[in-house]
PDB file of N, CA and C in Angstrom:
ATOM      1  N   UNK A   1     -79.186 -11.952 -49.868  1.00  0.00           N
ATOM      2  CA  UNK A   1     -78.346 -13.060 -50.291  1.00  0.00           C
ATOM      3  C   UNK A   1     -77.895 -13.864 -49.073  1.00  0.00           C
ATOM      4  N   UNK A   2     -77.386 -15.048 -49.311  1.00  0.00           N
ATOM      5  CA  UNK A   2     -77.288 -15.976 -48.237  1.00  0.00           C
ATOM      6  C   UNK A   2     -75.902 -17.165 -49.107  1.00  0.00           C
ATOM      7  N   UNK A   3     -75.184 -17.728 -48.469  1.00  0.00           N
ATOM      8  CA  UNK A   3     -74.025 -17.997 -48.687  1.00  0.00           C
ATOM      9  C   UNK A   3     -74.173 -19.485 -47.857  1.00  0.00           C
ATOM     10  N   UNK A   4     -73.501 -20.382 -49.279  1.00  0.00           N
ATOM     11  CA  UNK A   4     -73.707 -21.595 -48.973  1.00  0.00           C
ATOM     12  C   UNK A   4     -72.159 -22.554 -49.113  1.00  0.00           C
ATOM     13  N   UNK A   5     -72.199 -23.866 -48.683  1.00  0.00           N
ATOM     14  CA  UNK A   5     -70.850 -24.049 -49.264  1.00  0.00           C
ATOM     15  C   UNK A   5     -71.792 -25.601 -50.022  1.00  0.00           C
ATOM     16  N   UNK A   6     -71.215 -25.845 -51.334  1.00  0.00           N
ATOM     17  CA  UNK A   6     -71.167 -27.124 -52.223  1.00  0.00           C
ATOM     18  C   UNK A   6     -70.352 -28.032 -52.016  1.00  0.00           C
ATOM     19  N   UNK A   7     -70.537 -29.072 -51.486  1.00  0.00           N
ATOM     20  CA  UNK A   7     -69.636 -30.080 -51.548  1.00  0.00           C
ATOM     21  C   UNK A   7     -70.021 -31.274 -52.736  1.00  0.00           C
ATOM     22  N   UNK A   8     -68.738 -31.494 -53.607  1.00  0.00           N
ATOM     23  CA  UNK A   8     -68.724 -32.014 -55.139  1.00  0.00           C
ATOM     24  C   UNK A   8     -67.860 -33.504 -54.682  1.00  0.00           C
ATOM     25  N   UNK A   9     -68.640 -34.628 -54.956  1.00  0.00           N
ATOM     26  CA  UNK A   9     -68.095 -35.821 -54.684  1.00  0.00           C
ATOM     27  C   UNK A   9     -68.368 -36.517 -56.423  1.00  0.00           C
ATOM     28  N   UNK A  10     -67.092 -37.062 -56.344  1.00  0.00           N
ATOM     29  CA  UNK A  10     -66.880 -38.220 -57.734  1.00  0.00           C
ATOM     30  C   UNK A  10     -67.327 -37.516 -59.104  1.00  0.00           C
ATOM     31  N   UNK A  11     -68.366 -38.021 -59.809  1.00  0.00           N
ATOM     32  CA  UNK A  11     -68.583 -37.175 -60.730  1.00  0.00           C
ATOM     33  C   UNK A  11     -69.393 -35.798 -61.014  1.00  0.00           C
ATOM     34  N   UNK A  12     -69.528 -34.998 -60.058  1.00  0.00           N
ATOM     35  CA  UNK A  12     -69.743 -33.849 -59.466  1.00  0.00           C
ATOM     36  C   UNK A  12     -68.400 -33.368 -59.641  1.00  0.00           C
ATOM     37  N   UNK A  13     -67.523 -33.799 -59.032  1.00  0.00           N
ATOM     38  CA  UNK A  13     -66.421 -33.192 -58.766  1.00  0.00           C
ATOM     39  C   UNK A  13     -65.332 -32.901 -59.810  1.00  0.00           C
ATOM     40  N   UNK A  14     -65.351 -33.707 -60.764  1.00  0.00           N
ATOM     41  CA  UNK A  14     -64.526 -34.221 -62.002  1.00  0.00           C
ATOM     42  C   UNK A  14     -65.572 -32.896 -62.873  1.00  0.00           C
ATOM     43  N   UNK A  15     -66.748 -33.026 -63.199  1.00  0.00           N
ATOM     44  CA  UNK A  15     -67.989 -31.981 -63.761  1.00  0.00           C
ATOM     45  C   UNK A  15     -67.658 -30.519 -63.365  1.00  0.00           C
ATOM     46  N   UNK A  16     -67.444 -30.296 -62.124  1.00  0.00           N
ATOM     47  CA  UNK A  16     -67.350 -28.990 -61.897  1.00  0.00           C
ATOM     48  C   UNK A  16     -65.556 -28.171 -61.691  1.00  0.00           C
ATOM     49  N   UNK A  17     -65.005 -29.818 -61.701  1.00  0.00           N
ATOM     50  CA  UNK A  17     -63.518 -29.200 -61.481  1.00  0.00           C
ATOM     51  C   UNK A  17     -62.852 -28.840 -59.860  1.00  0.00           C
ATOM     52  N   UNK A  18     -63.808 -28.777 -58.869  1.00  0.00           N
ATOM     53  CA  UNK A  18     -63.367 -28.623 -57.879  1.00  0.00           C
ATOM     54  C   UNK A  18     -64.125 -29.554 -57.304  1.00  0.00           C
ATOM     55  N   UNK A  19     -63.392 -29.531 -55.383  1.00  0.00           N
ATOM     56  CA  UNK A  19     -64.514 -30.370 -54.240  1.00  0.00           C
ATOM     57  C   UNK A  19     -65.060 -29.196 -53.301  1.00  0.00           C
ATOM     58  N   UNK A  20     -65.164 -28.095 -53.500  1.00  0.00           N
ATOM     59  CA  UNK A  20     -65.867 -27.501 -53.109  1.00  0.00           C
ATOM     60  C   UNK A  20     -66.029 -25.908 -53.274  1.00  0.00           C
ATOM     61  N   UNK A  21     -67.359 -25.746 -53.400  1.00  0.00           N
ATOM     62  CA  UNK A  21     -67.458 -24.046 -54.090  1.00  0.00           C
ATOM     63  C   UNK A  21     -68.412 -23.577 -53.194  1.00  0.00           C
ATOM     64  N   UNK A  22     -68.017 -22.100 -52.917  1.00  0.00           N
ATOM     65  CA  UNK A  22     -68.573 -21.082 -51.724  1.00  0.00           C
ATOM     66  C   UNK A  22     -69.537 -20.309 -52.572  1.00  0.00           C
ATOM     67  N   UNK A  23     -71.092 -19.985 -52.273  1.00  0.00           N
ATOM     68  CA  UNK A  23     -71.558 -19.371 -53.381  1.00  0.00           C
ATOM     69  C   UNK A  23     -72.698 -18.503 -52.528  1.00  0.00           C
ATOM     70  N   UNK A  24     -72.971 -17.405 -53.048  1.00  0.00           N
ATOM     71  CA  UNK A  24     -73.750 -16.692 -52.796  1.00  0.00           C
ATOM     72  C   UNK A  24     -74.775 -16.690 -53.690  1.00  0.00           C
ATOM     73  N   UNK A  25     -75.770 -17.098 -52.930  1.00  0.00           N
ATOM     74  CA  UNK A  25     -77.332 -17.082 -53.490  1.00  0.00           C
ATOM     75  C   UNK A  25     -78.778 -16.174 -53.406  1.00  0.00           C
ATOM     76  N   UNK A  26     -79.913 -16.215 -53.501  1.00  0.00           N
ATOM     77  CA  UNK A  26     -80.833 -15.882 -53.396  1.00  0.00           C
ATOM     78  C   UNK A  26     -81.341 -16.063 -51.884  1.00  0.00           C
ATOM     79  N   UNK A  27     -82.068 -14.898 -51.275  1.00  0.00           N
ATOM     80  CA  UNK A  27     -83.544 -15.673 -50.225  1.00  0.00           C
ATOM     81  C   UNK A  27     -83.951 -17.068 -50.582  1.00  0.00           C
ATOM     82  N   UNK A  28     -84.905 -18.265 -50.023  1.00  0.00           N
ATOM     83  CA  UNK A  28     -85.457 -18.437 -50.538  1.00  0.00           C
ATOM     84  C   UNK A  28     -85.142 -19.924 -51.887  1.00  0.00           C
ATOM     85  N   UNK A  29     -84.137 -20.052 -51.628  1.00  0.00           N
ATOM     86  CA  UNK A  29     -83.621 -20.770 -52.659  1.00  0.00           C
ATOM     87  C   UNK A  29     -83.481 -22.211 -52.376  1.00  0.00           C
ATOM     88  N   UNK A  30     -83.733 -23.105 -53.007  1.00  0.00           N
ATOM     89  CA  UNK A  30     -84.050 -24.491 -52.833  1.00  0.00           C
ATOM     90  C   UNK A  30     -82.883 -25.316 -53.133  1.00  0.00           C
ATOM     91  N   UNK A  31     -82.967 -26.732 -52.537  1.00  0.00           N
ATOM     92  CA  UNK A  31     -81.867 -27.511 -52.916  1.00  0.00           C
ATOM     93  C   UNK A  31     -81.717 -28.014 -54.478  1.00  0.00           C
ATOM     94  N   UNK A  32     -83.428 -28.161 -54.398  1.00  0.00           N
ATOM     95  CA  UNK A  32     -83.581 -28.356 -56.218  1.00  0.00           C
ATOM     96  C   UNK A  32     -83.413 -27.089 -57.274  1.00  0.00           C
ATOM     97  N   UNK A  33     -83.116 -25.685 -56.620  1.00  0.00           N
ATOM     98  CA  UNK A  33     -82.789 -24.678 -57.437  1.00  0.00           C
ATOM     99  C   UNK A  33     -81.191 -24.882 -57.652  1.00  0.00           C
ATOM    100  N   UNK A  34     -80.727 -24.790 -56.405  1.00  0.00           N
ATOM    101  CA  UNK A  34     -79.236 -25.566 -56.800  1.00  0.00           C
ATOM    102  C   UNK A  34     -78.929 -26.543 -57.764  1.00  0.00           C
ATOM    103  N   UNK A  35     -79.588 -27.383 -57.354  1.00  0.00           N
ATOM    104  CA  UNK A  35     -79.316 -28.805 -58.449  1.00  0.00           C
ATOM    105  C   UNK A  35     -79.177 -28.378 -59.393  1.00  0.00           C
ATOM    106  N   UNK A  36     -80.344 -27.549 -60.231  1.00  0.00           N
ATOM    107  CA  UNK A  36     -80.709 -27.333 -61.482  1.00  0.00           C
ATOM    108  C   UNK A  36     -79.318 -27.043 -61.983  1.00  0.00           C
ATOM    109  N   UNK A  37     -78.995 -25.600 -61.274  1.00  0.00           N
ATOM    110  CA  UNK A  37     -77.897 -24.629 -61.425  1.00  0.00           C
ATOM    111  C   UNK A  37     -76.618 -25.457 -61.912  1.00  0.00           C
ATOM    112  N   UNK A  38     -76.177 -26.057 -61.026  1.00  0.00           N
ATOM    113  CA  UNK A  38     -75.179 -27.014 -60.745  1.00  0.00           C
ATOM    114  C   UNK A  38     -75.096 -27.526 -62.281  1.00  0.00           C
ATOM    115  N   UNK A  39     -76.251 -28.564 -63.014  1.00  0.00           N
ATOM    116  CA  UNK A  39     -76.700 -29.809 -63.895  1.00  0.00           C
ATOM    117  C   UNK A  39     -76.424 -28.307 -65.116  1.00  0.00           C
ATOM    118  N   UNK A  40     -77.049 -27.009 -65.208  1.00  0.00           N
ATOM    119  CA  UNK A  40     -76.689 -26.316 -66.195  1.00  0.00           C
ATOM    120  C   UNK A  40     -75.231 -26.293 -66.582  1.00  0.00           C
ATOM    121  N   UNK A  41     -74.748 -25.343 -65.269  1.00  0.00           N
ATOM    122  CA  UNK A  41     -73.375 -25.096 -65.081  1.00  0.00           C
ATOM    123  C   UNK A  41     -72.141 -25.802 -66.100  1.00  0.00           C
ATOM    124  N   UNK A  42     -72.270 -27.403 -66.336  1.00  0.00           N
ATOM    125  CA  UNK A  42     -71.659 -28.269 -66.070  1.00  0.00           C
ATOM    126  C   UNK A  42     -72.128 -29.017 -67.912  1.00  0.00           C
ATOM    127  N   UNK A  43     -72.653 -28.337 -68.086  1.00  0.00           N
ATOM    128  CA  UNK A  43     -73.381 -28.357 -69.453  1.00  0.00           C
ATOM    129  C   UNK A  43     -73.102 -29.934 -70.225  1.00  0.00           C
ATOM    130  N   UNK A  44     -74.305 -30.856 -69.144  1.00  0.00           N
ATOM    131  CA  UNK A  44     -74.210 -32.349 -69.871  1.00  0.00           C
ATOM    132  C   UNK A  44     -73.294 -32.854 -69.852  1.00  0.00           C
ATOM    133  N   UNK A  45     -72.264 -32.909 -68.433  1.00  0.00           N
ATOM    134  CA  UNK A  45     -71.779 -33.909 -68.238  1.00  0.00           C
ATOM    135  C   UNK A  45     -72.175 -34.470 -67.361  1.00  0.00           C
ATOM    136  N   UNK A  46     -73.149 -34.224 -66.346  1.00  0.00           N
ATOM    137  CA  UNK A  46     -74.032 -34.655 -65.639  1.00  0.00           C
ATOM    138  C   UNK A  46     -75.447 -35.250 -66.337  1.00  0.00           C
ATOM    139  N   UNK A  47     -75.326 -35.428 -67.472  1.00  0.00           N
ATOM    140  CA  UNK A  47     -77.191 -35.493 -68.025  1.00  0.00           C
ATOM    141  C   UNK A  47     -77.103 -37.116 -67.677  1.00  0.00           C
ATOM    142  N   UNK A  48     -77.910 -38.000 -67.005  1.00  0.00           N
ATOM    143  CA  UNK A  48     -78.349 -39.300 -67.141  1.00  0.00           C
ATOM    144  C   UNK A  48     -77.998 -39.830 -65.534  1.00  0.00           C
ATOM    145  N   UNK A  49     -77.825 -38.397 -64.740  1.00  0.00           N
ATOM    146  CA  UNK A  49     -76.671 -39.311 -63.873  1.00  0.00           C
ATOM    147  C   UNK A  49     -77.505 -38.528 -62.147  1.00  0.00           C
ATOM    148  N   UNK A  50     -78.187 -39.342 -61.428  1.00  0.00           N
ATOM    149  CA  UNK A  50     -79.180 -38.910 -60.539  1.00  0.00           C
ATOM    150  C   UNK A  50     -78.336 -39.177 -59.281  1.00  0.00           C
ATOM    151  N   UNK A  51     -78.611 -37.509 -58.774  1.00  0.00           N
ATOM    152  CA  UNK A  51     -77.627 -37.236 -57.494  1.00  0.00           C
ATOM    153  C   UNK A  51     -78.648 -37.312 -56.510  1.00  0.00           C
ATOM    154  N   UNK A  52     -77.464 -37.576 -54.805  1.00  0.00           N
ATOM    155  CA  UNK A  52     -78.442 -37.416 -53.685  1.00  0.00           C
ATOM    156  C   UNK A  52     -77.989 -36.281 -53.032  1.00  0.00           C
ATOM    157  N   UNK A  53     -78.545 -35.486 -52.159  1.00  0.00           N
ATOM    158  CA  UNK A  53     -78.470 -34.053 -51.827  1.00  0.00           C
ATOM    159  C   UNK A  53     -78.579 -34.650 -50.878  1.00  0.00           C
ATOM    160  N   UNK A  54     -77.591 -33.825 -49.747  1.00  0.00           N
ATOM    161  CA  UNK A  54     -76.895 -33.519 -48.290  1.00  0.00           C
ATOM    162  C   UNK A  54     -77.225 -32.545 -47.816  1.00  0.00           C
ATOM    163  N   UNK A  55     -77.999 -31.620 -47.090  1.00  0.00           N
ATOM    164  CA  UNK A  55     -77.905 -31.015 -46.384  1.00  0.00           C
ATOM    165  C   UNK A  55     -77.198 -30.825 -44.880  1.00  0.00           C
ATOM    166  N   UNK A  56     -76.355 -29.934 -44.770  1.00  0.00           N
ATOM    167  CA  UNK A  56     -75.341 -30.389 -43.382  1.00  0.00           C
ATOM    168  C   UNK A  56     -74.920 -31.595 -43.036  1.00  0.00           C
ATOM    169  N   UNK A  57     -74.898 -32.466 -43.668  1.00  0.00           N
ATOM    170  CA  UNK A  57     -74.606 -33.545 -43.753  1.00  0.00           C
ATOM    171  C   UNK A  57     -75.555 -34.987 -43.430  1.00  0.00           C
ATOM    172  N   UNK A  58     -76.896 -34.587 -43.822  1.00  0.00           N
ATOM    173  CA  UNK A  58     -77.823 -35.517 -43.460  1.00  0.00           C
ATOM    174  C   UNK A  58     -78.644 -35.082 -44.886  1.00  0.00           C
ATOM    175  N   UNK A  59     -78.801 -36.428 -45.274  1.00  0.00           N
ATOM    176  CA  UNK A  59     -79.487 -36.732 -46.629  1.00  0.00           C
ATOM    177  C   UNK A  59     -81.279 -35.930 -46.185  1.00  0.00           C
ATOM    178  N   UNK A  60     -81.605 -35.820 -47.569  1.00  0.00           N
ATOM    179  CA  UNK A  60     -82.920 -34.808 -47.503  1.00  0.00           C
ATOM    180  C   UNK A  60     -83.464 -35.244 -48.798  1.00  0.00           C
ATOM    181  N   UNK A  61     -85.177 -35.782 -48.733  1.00  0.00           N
ATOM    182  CA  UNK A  61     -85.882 -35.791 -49.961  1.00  0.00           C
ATOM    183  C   UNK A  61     -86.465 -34.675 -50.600  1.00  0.00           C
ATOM    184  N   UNK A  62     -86.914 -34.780 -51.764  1.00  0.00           N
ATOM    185  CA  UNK A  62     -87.508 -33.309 -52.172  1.00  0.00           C
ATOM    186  C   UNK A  62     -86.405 -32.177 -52.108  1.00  0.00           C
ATOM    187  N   UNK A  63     -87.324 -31.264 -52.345  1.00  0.00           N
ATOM    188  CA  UNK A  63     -86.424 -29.642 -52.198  1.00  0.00           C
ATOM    189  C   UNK A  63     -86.994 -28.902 -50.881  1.00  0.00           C
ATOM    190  N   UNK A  64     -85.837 -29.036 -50.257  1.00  0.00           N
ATOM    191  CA  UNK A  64     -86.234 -27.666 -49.087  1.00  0.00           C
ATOM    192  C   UNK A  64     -85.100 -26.267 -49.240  1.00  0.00           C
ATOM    193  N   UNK A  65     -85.901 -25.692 -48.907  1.00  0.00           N
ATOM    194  CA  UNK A  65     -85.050 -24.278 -48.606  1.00  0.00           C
ATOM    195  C   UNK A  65     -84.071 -24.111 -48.048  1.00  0.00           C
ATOM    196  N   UNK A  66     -82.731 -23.633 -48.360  1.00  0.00           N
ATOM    197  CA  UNK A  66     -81.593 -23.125 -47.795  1.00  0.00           C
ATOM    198  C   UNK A  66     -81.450 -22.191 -46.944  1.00  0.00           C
ATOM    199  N   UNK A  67     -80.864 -22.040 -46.177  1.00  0.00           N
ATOM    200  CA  UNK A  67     -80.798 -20.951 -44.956  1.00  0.00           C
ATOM    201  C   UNK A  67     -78.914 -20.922 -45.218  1.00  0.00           C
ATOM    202  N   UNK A  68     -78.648 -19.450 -44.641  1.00  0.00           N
ATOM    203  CA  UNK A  68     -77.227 -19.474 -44.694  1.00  0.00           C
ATOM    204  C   UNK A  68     -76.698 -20.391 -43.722  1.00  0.00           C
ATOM    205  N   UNK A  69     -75.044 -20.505 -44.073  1.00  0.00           N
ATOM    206  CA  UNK A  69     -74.324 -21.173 -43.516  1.00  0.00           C
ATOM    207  C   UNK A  69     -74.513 -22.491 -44.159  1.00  0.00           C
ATOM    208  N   UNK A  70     -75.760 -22.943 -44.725  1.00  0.00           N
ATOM    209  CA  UNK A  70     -75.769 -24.087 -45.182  1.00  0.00           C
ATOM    210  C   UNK A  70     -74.505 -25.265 -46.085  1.00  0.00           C
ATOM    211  N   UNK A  71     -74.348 -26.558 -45.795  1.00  0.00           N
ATOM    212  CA  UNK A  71     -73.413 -26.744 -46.632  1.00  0.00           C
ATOM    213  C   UNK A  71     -74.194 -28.263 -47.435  1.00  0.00           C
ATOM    214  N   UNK A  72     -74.018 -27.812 -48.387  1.00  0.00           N
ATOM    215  CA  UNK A  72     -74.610 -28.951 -49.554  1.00  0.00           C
ATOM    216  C   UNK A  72     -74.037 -29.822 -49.997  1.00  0.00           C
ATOM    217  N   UNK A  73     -74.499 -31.307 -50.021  1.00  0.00           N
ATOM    218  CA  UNK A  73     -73.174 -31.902 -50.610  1.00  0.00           C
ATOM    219  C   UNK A  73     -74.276 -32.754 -52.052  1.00  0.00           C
ATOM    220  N   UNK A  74     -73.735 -32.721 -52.829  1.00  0.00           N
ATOM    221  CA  UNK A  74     -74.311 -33.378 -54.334  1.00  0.00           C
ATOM    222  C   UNK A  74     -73.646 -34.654 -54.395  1.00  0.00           C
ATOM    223  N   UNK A  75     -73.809 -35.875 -54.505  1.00  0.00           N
ATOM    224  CA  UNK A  75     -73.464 -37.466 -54.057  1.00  0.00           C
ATOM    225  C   UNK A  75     -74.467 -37.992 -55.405  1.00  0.00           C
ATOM    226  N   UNK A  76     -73.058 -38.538 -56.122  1.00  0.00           N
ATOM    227  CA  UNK A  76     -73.443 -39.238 -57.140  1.00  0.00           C
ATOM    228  C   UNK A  76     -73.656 -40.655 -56.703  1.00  0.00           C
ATOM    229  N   UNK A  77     -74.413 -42.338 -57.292  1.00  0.00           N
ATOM    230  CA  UNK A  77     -74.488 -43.283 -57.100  1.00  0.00           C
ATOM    231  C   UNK A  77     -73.072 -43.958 -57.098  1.00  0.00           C
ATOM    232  N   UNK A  78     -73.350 -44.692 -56.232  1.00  0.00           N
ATOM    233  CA  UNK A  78     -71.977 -45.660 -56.262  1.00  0.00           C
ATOM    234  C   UNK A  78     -71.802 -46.240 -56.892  1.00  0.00           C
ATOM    235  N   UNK A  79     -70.185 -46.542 -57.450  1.00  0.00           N
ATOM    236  CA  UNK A  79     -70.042 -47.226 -58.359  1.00  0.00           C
ATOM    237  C   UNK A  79     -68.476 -47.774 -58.014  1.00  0.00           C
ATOM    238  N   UNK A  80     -69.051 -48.574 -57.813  1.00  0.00           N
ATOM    239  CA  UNK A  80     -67.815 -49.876 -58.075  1.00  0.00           C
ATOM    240  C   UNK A  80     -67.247 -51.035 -58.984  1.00  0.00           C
ATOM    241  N   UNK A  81     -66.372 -51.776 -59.276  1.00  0.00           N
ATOM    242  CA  UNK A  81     -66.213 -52.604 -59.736  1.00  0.00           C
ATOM    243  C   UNK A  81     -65.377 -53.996 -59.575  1.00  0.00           C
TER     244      UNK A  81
END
């Protein structure tokens, strides 16, 4: 297992109730395994709504693998008015 931290911005954050959750995971485990997790978790209040993934604080395409210590941040689109 390997231990990550989530960082929950705007509607992430409102979805999961907190701005940030400490979690112990799998070897091996992807940013898009997270996502998934996260989009279950949260059961459709996220459905329609396309996040950008942070790794340590630098944006990342695709899914790469997590290593501990990692900290994730899930970044919904901006929205202003």
């Amino acid at each position: 297992m390997i231990k990550i931290k989530i960082k929950c911005f705007s509607q992430v954050r409102y979805a999961m109730g907190k701005d940030e959750i400490i979690m112990d995971i799998e070897v091996g485990s992807t940013t898009s395994d997270l996502e998934s997790f996260i989009i279950e978790k949260v059961e459709g209040k996220l459905d329609n709504i396309s996040l950008r993934v942070a790794v340590n604080q630098k944006y990342v395409q695709g899914s790469i693998e997590l290593k501990d210590g990692d900290e994730v941040a899930f970044i919904p689109p901006v929205q202003g008015g």
